[in-house]
PDB file of N, CA and C in Angstrom:
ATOM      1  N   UNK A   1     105.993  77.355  38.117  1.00  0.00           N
ATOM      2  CA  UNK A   1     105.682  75.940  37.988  1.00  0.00           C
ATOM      3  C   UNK A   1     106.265  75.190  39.185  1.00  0.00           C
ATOM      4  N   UNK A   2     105.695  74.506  39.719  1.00  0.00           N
ATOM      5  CA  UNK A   2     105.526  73.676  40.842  1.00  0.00           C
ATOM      6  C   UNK A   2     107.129  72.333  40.569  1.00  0.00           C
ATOM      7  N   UNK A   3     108.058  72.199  41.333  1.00  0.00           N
ATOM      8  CA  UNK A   3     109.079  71.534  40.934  1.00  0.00           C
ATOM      9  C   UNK A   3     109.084  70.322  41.736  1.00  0.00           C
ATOM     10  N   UNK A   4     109.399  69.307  41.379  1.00  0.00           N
ATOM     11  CA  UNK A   4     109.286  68.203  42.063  1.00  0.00           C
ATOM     12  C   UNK A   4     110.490  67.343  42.080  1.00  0.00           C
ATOM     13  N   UNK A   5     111.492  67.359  42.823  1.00  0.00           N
ATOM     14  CA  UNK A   5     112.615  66.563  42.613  1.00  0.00           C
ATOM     15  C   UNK A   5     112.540  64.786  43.312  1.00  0.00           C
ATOM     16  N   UNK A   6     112.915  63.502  41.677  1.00  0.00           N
ATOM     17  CA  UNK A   6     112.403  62.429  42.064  1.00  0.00           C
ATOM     18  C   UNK A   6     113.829  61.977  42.269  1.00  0.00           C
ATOM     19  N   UNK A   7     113.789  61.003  42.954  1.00  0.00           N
ATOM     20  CA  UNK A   7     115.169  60.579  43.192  1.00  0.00           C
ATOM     21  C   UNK A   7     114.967  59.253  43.423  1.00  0.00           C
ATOM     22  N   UNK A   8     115.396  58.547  42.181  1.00  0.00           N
ATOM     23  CA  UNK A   8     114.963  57.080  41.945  1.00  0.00           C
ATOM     24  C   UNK A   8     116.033  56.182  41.340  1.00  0.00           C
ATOM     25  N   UNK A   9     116.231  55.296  41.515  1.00  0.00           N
ATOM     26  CA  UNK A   9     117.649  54.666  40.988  1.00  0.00           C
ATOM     27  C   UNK A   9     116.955  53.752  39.613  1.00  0.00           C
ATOM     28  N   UNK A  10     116.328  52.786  40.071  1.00  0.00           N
ATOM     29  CA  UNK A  10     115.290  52.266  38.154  1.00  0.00           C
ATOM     30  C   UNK A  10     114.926  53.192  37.330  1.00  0.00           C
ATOM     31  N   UNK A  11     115.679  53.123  36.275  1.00  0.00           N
ATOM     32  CA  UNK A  11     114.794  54.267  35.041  1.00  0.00           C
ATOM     33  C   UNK A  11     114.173  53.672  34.267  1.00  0.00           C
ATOM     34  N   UNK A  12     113.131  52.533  34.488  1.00  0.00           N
ATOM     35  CA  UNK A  12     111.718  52.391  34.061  1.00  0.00           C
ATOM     36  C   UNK A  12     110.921  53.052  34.936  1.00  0.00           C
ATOM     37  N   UNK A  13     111.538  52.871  36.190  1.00  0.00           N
ATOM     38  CA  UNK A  13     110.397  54.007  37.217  1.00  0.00           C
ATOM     39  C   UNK A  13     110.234  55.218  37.082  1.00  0.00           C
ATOM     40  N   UNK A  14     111.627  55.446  37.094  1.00  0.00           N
ATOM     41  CA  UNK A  14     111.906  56.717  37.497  1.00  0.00           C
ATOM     42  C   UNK A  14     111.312  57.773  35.602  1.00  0.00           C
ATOM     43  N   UNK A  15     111.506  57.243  34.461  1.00  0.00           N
ATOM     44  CA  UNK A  15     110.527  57.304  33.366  1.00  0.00           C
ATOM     45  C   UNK A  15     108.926  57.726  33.361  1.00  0.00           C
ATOM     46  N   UNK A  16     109.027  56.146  33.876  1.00  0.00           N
ATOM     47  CA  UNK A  16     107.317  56.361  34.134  1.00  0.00           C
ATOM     48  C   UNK A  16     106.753  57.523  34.666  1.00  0.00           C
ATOM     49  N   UNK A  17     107.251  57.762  36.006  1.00  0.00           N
ATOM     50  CA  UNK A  17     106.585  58.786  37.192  1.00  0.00           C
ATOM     51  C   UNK A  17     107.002  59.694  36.568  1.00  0.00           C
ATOM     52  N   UNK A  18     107.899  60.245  35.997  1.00  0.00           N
ATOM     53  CA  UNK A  18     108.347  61.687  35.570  1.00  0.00           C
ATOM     54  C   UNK A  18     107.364  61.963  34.137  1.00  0.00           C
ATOM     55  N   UNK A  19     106.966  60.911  33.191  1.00  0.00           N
ATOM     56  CA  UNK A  19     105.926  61.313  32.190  1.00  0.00           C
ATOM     57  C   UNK A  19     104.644  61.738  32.812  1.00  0.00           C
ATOM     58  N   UNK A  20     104.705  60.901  33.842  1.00  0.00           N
ATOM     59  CA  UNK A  20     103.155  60.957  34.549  1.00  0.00           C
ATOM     60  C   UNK A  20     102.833  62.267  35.424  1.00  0.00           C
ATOM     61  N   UNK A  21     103.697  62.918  35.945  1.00  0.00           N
ATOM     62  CA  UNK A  21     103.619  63.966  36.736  1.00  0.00           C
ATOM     63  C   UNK A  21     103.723  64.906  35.715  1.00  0.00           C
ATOM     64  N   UNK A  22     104.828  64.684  34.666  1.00  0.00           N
ATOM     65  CA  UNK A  22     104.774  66.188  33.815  1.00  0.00           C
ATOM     66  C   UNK A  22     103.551  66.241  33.208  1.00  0.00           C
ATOM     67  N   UNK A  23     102.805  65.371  32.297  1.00  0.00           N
ATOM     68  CA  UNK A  23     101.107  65.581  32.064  1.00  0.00           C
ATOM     69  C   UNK A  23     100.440  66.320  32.395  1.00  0.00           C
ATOM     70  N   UNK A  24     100.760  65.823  34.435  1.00  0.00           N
ATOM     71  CA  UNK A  24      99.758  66.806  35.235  1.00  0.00           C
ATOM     72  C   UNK A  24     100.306  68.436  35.639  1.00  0.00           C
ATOM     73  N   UNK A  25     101.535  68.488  35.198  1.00  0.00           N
ATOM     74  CA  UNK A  25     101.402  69.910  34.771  1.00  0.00           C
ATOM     75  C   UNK A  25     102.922  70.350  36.426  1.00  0.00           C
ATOM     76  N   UNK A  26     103.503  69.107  36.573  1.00  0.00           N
ATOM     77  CA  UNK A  26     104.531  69.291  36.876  1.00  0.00           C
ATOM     78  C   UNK A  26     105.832  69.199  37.152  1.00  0.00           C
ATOM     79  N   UNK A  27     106.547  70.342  36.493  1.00  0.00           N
ATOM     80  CA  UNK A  27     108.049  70.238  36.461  1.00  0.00           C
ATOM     81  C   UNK A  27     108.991  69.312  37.087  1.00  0.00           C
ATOM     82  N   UNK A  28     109.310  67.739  36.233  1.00  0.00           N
ATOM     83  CA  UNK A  28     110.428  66.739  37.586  1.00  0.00           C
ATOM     84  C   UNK A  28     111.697  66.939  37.146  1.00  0.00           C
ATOM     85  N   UNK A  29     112.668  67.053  38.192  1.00  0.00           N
ATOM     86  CA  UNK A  29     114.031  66.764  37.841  1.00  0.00           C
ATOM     87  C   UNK A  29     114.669  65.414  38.469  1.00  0.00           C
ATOM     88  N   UNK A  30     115.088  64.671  37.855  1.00  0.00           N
ATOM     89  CA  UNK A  30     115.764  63.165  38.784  1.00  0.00           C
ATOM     90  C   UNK A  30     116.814  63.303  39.094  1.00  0.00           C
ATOM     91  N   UNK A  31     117.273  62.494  40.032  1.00  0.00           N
ATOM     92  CA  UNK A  31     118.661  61.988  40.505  1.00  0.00           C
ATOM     93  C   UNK A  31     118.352  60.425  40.624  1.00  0.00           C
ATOM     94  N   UNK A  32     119.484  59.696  40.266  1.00  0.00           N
ATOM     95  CA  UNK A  32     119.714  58.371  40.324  1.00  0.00           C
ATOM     96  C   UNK A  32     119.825  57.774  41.947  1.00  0.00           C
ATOM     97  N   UNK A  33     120.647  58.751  42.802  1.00  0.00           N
ATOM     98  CA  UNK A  33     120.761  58.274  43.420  1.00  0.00           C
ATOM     99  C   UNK A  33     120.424  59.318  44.555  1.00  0.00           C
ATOM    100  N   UNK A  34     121.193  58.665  46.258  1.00  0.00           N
ATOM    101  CA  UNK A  34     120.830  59.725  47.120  1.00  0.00           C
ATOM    102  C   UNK A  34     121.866  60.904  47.364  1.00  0.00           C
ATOM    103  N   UNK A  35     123.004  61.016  46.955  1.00  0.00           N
ATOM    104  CA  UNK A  35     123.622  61.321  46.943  1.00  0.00           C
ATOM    105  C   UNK A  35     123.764  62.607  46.210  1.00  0.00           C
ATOM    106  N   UNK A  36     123.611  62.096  44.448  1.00  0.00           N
ATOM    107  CA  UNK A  36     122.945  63.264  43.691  1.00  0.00           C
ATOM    108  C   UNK A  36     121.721  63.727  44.323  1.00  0.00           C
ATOM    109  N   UNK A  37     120.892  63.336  44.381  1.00  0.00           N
ATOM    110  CA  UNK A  37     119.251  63.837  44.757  1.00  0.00           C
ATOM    111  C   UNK A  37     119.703  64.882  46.261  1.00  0.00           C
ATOM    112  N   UNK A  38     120.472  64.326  47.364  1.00  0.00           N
ATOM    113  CA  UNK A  38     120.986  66.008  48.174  1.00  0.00           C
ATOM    114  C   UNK A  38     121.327  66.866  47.583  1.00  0.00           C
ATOM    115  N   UNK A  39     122.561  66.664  46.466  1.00  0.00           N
ATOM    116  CA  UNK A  39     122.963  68.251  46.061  1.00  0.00           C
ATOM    117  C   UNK A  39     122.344  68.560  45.195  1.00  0.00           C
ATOM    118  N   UNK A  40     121.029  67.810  43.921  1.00  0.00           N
ATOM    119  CA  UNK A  40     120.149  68.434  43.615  1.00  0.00           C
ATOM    120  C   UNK A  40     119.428  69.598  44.075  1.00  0.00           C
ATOM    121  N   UNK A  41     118.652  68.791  45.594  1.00  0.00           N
ATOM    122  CA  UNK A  41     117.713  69.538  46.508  1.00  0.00           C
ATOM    123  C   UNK A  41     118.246  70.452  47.231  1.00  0.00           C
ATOM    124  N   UNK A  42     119.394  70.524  47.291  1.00  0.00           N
ATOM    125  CA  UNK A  42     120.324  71.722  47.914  1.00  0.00           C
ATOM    126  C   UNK A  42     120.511  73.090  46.962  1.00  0.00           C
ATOM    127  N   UNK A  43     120.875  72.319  46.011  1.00  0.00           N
ATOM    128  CA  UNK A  43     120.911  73.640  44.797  1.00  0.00           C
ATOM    129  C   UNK A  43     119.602  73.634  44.004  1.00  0.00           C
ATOM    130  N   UNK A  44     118.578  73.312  43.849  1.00  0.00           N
ATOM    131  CA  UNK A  44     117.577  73.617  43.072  1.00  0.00           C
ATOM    132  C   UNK A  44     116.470  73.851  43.875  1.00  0.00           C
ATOM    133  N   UNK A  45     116.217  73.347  45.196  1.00  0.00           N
ATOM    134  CA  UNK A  45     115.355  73.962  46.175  1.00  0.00           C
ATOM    135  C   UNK A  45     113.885  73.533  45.731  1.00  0.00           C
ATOM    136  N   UNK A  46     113.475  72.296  45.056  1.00  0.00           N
ATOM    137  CA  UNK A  46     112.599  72.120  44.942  1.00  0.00           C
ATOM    138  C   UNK A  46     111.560  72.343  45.740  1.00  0.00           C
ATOM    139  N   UNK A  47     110.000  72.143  45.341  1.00  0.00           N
ATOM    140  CA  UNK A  47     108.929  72.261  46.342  1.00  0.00           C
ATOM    141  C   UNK A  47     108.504  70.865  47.146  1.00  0.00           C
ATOM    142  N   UNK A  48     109.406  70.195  46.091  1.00  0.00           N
ATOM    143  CA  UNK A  48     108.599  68.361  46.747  1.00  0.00           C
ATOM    144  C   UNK A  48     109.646  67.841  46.863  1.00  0.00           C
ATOM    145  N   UNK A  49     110.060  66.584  47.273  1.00  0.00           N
ATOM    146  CA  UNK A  49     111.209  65.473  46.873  1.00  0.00           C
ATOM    147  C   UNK A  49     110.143  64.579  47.313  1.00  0.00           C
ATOM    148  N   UNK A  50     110.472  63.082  46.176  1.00  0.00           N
ATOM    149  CA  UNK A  50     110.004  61.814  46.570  1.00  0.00           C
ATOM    150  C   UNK A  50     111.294  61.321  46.176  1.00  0.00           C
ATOM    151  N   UNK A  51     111.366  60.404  47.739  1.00  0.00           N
ATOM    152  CA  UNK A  51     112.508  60.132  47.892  1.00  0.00           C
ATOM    153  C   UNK A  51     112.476  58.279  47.676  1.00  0.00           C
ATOM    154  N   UNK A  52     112.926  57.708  46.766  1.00  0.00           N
ATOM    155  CA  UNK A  52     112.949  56.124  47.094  1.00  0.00           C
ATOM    156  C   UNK A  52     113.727  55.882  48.318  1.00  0.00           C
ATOM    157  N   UNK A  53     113.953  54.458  49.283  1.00  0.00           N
ATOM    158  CA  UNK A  53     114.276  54.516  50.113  1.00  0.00           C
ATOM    159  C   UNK A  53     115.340  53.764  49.681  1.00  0.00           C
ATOM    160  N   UNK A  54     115.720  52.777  48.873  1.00  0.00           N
ATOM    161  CA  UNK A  54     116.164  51.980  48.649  1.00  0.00           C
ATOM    162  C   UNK A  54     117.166  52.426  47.092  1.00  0.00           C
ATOM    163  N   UNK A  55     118.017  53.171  47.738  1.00  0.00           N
ATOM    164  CA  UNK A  55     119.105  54.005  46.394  1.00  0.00           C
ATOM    165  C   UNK A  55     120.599  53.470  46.510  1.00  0.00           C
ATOM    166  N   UNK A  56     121.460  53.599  45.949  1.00  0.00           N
ATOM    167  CA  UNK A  56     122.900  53.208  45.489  1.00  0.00           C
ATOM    168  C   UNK A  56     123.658  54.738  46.519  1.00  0.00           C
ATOM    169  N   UNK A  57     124.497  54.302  46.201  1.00  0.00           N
ATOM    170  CA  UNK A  57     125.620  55.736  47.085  1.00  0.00           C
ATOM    171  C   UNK A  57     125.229  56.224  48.703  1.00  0.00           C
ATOM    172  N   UNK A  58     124.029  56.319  49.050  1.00  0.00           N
ATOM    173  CA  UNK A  58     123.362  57.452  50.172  1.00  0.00           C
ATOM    174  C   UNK A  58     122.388  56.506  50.110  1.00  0.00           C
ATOM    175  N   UNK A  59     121.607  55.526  50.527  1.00  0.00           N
ATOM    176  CA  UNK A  59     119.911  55.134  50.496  1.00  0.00           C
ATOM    177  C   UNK A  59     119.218  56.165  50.862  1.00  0.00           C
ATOM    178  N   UNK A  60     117.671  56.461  50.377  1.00  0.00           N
ATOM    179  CA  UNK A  60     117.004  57.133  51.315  1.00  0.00           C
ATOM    180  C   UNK A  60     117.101  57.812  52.395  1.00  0.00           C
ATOM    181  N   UNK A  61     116.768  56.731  53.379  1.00  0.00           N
ATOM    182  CA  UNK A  61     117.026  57.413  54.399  1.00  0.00           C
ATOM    183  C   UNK A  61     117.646  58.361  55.016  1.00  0.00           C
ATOM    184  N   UNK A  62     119.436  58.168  54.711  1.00  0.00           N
ATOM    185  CA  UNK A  62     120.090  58.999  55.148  1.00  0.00           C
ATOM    186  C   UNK A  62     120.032  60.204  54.029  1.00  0.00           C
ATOM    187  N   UNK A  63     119.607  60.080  53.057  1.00  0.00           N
ATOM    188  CA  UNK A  63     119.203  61.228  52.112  1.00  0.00           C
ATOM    189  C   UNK A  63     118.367  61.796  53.056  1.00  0.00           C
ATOM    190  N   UNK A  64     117.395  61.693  53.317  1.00  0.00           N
ATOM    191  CA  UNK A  64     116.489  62.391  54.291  1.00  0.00           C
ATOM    192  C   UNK A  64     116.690  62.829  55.518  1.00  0.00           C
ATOM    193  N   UNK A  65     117.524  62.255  55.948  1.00  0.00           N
ATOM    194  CA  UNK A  65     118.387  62.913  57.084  1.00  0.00           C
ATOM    195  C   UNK A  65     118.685  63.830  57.018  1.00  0.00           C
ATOM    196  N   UNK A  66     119.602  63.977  55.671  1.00  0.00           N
ATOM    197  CA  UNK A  66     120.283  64.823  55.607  1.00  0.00           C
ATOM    198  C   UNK A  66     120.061  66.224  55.379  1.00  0.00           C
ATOM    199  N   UNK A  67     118.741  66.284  54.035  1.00  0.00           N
ATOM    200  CA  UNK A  67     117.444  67.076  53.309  1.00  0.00           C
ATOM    201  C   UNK A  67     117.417  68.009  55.073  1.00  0.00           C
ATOM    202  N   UNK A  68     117.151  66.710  55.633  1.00  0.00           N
ATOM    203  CA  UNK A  68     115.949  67.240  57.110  1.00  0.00           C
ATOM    204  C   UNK A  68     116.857  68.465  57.759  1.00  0.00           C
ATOM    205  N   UNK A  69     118.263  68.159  58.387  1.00  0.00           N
ATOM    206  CA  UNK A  69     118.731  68.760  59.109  1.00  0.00           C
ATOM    207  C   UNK A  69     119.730  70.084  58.240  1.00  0.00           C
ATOM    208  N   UNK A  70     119.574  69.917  57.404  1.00  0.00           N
ATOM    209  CA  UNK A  70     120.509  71.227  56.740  1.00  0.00           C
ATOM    210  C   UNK A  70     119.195  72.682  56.569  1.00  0.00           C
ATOM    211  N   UNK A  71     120.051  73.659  57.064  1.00  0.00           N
ATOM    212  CA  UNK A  71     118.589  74.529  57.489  1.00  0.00           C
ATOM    213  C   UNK A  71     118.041  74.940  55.916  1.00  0.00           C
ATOM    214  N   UNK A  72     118.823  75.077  54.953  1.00  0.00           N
ATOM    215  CA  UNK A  72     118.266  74.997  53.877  1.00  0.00           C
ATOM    216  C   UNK A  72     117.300  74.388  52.947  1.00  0.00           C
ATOM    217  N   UNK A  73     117.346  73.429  53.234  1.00  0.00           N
ATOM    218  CA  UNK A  73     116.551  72.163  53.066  1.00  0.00           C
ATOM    219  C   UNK A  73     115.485  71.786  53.952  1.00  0.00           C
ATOM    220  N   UNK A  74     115.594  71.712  55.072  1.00  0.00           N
ATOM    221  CA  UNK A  74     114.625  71.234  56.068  1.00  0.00           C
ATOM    222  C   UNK A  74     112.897  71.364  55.515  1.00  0.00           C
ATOM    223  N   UNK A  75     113.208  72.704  54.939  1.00  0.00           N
ATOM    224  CA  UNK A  75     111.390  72.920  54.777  1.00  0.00           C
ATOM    225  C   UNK A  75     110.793  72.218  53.605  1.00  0.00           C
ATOM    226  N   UNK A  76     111.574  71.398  53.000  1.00  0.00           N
ATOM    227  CA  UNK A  76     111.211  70.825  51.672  1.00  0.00           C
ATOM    228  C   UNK A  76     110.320  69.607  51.872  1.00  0.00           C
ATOM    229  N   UNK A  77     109.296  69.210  51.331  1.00  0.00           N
ATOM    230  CA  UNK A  77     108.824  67.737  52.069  1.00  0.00           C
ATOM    231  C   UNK A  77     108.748  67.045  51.366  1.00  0.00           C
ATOM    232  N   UNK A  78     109.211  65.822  52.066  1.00  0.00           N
ATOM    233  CA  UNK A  78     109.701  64.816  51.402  1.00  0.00           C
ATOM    234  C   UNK A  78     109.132  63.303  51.209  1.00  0.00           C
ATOM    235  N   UNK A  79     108.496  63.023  50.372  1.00  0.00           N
ATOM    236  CA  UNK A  79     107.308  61.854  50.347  1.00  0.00           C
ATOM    237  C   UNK A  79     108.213  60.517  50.078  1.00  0.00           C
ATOM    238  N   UNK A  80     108.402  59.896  51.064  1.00  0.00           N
ATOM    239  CA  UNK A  80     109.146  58.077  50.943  1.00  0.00           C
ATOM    240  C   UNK A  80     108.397  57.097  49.885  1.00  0.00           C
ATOM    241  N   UNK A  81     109.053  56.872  48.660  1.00  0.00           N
ATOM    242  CA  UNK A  81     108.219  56.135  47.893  1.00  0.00           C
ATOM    243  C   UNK A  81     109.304  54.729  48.209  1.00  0.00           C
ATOM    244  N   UNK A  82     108.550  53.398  48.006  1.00  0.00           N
ATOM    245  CA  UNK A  82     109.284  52.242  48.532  1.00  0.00           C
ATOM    246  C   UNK A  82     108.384  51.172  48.009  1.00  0.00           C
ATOM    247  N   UNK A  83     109.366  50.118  47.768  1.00  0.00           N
ATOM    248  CA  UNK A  83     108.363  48.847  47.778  1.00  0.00           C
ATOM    249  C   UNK A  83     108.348  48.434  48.942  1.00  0.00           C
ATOM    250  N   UNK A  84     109.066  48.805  50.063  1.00  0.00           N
ATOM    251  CA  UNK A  84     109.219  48.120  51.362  1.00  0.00           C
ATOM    252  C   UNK A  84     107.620  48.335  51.961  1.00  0.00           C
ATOM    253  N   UNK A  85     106.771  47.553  52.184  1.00  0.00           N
ATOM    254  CA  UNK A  85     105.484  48.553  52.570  1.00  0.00           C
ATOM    255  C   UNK A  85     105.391  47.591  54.207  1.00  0.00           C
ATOM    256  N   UNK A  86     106.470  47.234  54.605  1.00  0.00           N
ATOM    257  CA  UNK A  86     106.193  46.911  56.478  1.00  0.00           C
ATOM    258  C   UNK A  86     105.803  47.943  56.816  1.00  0.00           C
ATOM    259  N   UNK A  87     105.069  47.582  58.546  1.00  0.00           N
ATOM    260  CA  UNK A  87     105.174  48.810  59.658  1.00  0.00           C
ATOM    261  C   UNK A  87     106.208  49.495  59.614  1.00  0.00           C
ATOM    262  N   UNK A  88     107.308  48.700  59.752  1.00  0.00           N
ATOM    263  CA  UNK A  88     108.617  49.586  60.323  1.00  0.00           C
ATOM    264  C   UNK A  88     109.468  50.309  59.151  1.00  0.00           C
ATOM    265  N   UNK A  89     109.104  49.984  58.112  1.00  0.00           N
ATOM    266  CA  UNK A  89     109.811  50.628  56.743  1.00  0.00           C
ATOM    267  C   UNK A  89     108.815  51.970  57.063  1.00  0.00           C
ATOM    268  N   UNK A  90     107.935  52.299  57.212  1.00  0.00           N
ATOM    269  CA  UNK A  90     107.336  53.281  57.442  1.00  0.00           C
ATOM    270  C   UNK A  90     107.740  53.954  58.582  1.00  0.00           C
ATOM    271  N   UNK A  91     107.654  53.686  59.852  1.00  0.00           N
ATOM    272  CA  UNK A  91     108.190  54.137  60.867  1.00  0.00           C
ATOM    273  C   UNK A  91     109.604  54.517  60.769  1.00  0.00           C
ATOM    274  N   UNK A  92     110.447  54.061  60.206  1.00  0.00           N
ATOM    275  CA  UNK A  92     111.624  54.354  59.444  1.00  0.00           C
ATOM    276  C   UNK A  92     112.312  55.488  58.820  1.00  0.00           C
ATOM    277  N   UNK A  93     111.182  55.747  57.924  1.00  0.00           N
ATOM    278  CA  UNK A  93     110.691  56.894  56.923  1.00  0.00           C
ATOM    279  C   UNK A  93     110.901  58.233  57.754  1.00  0.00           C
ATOM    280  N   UNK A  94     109.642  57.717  58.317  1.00  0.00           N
ATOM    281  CA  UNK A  94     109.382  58.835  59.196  1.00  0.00           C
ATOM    282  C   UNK A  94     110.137  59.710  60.364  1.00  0.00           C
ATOM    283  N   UNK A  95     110.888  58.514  61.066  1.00  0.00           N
ATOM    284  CA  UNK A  95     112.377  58.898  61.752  1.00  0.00           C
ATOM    285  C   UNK A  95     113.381  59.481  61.158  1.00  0.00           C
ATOM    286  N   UNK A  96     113.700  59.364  59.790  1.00  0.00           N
ATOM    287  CA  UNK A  96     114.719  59.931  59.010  1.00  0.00           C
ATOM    288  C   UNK A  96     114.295  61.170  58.849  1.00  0.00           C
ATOM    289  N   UNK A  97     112.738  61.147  59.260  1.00  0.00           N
ATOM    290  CA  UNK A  97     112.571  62.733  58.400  1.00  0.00           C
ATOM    291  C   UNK A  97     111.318  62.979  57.211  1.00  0.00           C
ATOM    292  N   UNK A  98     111.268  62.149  56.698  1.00  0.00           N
ATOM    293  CA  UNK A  98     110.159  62.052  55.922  1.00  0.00           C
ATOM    294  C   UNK A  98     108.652  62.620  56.310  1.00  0.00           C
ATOM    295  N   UNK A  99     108.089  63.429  55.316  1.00  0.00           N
ATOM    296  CA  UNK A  99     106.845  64.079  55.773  1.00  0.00           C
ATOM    297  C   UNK A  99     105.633  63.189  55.526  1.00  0.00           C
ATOM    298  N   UNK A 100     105.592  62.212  54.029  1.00  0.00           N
ATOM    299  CA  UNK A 100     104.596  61.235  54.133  1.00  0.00           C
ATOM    300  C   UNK A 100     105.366  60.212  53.213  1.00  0.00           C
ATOM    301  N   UNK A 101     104.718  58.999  53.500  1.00  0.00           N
ATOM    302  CA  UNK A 101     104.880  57.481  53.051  1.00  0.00           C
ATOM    303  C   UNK A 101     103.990  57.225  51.692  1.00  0.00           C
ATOM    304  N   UNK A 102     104.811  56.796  50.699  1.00  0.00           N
ATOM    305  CA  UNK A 102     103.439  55.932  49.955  1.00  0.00           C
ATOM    306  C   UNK A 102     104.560  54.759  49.008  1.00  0.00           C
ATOM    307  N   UNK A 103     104.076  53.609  48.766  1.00  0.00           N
ATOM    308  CA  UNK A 103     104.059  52.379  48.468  1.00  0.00           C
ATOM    309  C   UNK A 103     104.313  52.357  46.507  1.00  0.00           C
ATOM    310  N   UNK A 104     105.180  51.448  46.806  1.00  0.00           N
ATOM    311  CA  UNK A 104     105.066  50.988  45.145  1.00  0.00           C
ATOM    312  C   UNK A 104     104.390  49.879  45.286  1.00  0.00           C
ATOM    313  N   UNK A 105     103.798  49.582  43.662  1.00  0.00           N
ATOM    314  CA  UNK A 105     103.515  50.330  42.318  1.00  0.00           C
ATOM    315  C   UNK A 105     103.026  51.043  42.797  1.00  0.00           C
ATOM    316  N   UNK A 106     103.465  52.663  42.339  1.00  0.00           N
ATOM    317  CA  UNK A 106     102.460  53.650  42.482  1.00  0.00           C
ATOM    318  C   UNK A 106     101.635  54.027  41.957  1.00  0.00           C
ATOM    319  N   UNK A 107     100.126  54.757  42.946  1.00  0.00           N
ATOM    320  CA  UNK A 107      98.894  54.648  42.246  1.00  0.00           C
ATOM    321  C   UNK A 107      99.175  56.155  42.333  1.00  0.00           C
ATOM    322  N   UNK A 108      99.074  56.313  41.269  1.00  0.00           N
ATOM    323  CA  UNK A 108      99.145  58.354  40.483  1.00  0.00           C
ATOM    324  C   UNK A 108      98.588  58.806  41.190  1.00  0.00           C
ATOM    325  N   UNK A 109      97.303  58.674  41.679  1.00  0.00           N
ATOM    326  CA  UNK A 109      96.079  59.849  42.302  1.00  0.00           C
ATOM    327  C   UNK A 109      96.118  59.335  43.613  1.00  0.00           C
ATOM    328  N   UNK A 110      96.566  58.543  44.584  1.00  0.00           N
ATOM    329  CA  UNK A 110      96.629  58.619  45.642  1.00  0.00           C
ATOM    330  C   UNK A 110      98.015  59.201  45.778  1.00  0.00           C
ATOM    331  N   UNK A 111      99.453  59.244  44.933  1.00  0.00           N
ATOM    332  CA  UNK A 111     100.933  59.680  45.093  1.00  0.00           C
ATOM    333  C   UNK A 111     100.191  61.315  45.052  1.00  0.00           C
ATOM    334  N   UNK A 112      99.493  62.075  43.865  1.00  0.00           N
ATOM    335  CA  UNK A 112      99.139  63.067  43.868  1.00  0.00           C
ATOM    336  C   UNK A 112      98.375  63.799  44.960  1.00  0.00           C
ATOM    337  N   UNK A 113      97.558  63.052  45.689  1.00  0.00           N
ATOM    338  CA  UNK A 113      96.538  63.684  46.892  1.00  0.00           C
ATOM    339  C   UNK A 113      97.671  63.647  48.069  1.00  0.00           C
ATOM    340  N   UNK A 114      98.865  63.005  47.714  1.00  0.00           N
ATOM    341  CA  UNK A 114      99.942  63.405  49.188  1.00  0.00           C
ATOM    342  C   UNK A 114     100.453  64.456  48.435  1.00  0.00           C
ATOM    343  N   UNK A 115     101.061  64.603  47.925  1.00  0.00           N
ATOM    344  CA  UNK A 115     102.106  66.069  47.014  1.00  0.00           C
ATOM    345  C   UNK A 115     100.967  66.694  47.073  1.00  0.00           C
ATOM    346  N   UNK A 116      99.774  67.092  46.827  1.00  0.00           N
ATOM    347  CA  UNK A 116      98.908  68.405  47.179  1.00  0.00           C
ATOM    348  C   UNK A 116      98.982  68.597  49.012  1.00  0.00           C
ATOM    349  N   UNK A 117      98.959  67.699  49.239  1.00  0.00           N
ATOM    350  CA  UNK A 117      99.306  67.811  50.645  1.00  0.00           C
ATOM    351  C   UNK A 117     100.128  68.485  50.975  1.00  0.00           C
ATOM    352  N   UNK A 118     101.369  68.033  50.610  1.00  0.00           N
ATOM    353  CA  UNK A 118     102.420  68.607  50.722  1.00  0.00           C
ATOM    354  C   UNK A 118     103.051  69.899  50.574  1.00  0.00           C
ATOM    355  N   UNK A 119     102.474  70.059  49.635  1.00  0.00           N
ATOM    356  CA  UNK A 119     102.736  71.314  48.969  1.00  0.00           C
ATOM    357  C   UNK A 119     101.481  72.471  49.783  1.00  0.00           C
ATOM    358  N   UNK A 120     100.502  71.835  50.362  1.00  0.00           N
ATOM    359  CA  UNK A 120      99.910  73.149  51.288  1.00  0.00           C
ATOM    360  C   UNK A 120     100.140  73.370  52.710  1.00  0.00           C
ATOM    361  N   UNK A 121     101.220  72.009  53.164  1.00  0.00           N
ATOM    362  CA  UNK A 121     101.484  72.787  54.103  1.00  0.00           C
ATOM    363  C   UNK A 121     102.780  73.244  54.719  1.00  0.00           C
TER     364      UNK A 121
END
């Protein structure tokens, strides 16, 4: 089963998306923050991380930094979920490390057509 580690600090969100993905038939584990959500993804080796950018302890970003450069981690990809939806919150993303961007509220089947993404390559 396909593992998806969410790492979201709101647990109405972080609720929501985890009912909504398990439906579709895949396994989430959360972390509150970025901090937990590294040594999650360090020790559980998920296939995905969606990473909020905007977390308590570690934000995002440097979560993704961090994901990025530890050789263990590196190959994991990591989708930036955010309400921030500027140019540069994206460009951002992507400098830290991040493999793709997508926007809150999230729309299920466009979050899903990036994680298939993700997951093929």
């Amino acid at each position: 089963m396909i593992t998806i580690l969410l790492v979201e600090d709101n647990e109405m969100n972080r609720d929501m998306l985890t009912r909504r993905l398990e439906r579709k038939g895949y396994r989430v584990v959360s972390a509150e923050d970025g901090k937990e959500g590294v040594e999650l993804a360090t020790r559980l080796l998920p296939d995905v991380v969606l990473m909020d950018l905007s977390l308590p302890m570690l934000d995002g970003w440097e979560a993704s930094r961090r994901l990025k450069s530890a050789p263990e981690t590196k190959h994991i990809p990591v989708i930036a979920l955010t309400a921030h939806a500027m140019a540069e919150d994206e460009e951002k993303a992507y400098a830290a490390g991040c493999d793709d961007f997508d926007t809150k509220p999230v729309v299920l089947e466009r979050l899903l057509d990036k994680i298939g993404k993700a997951l093929q390559s």
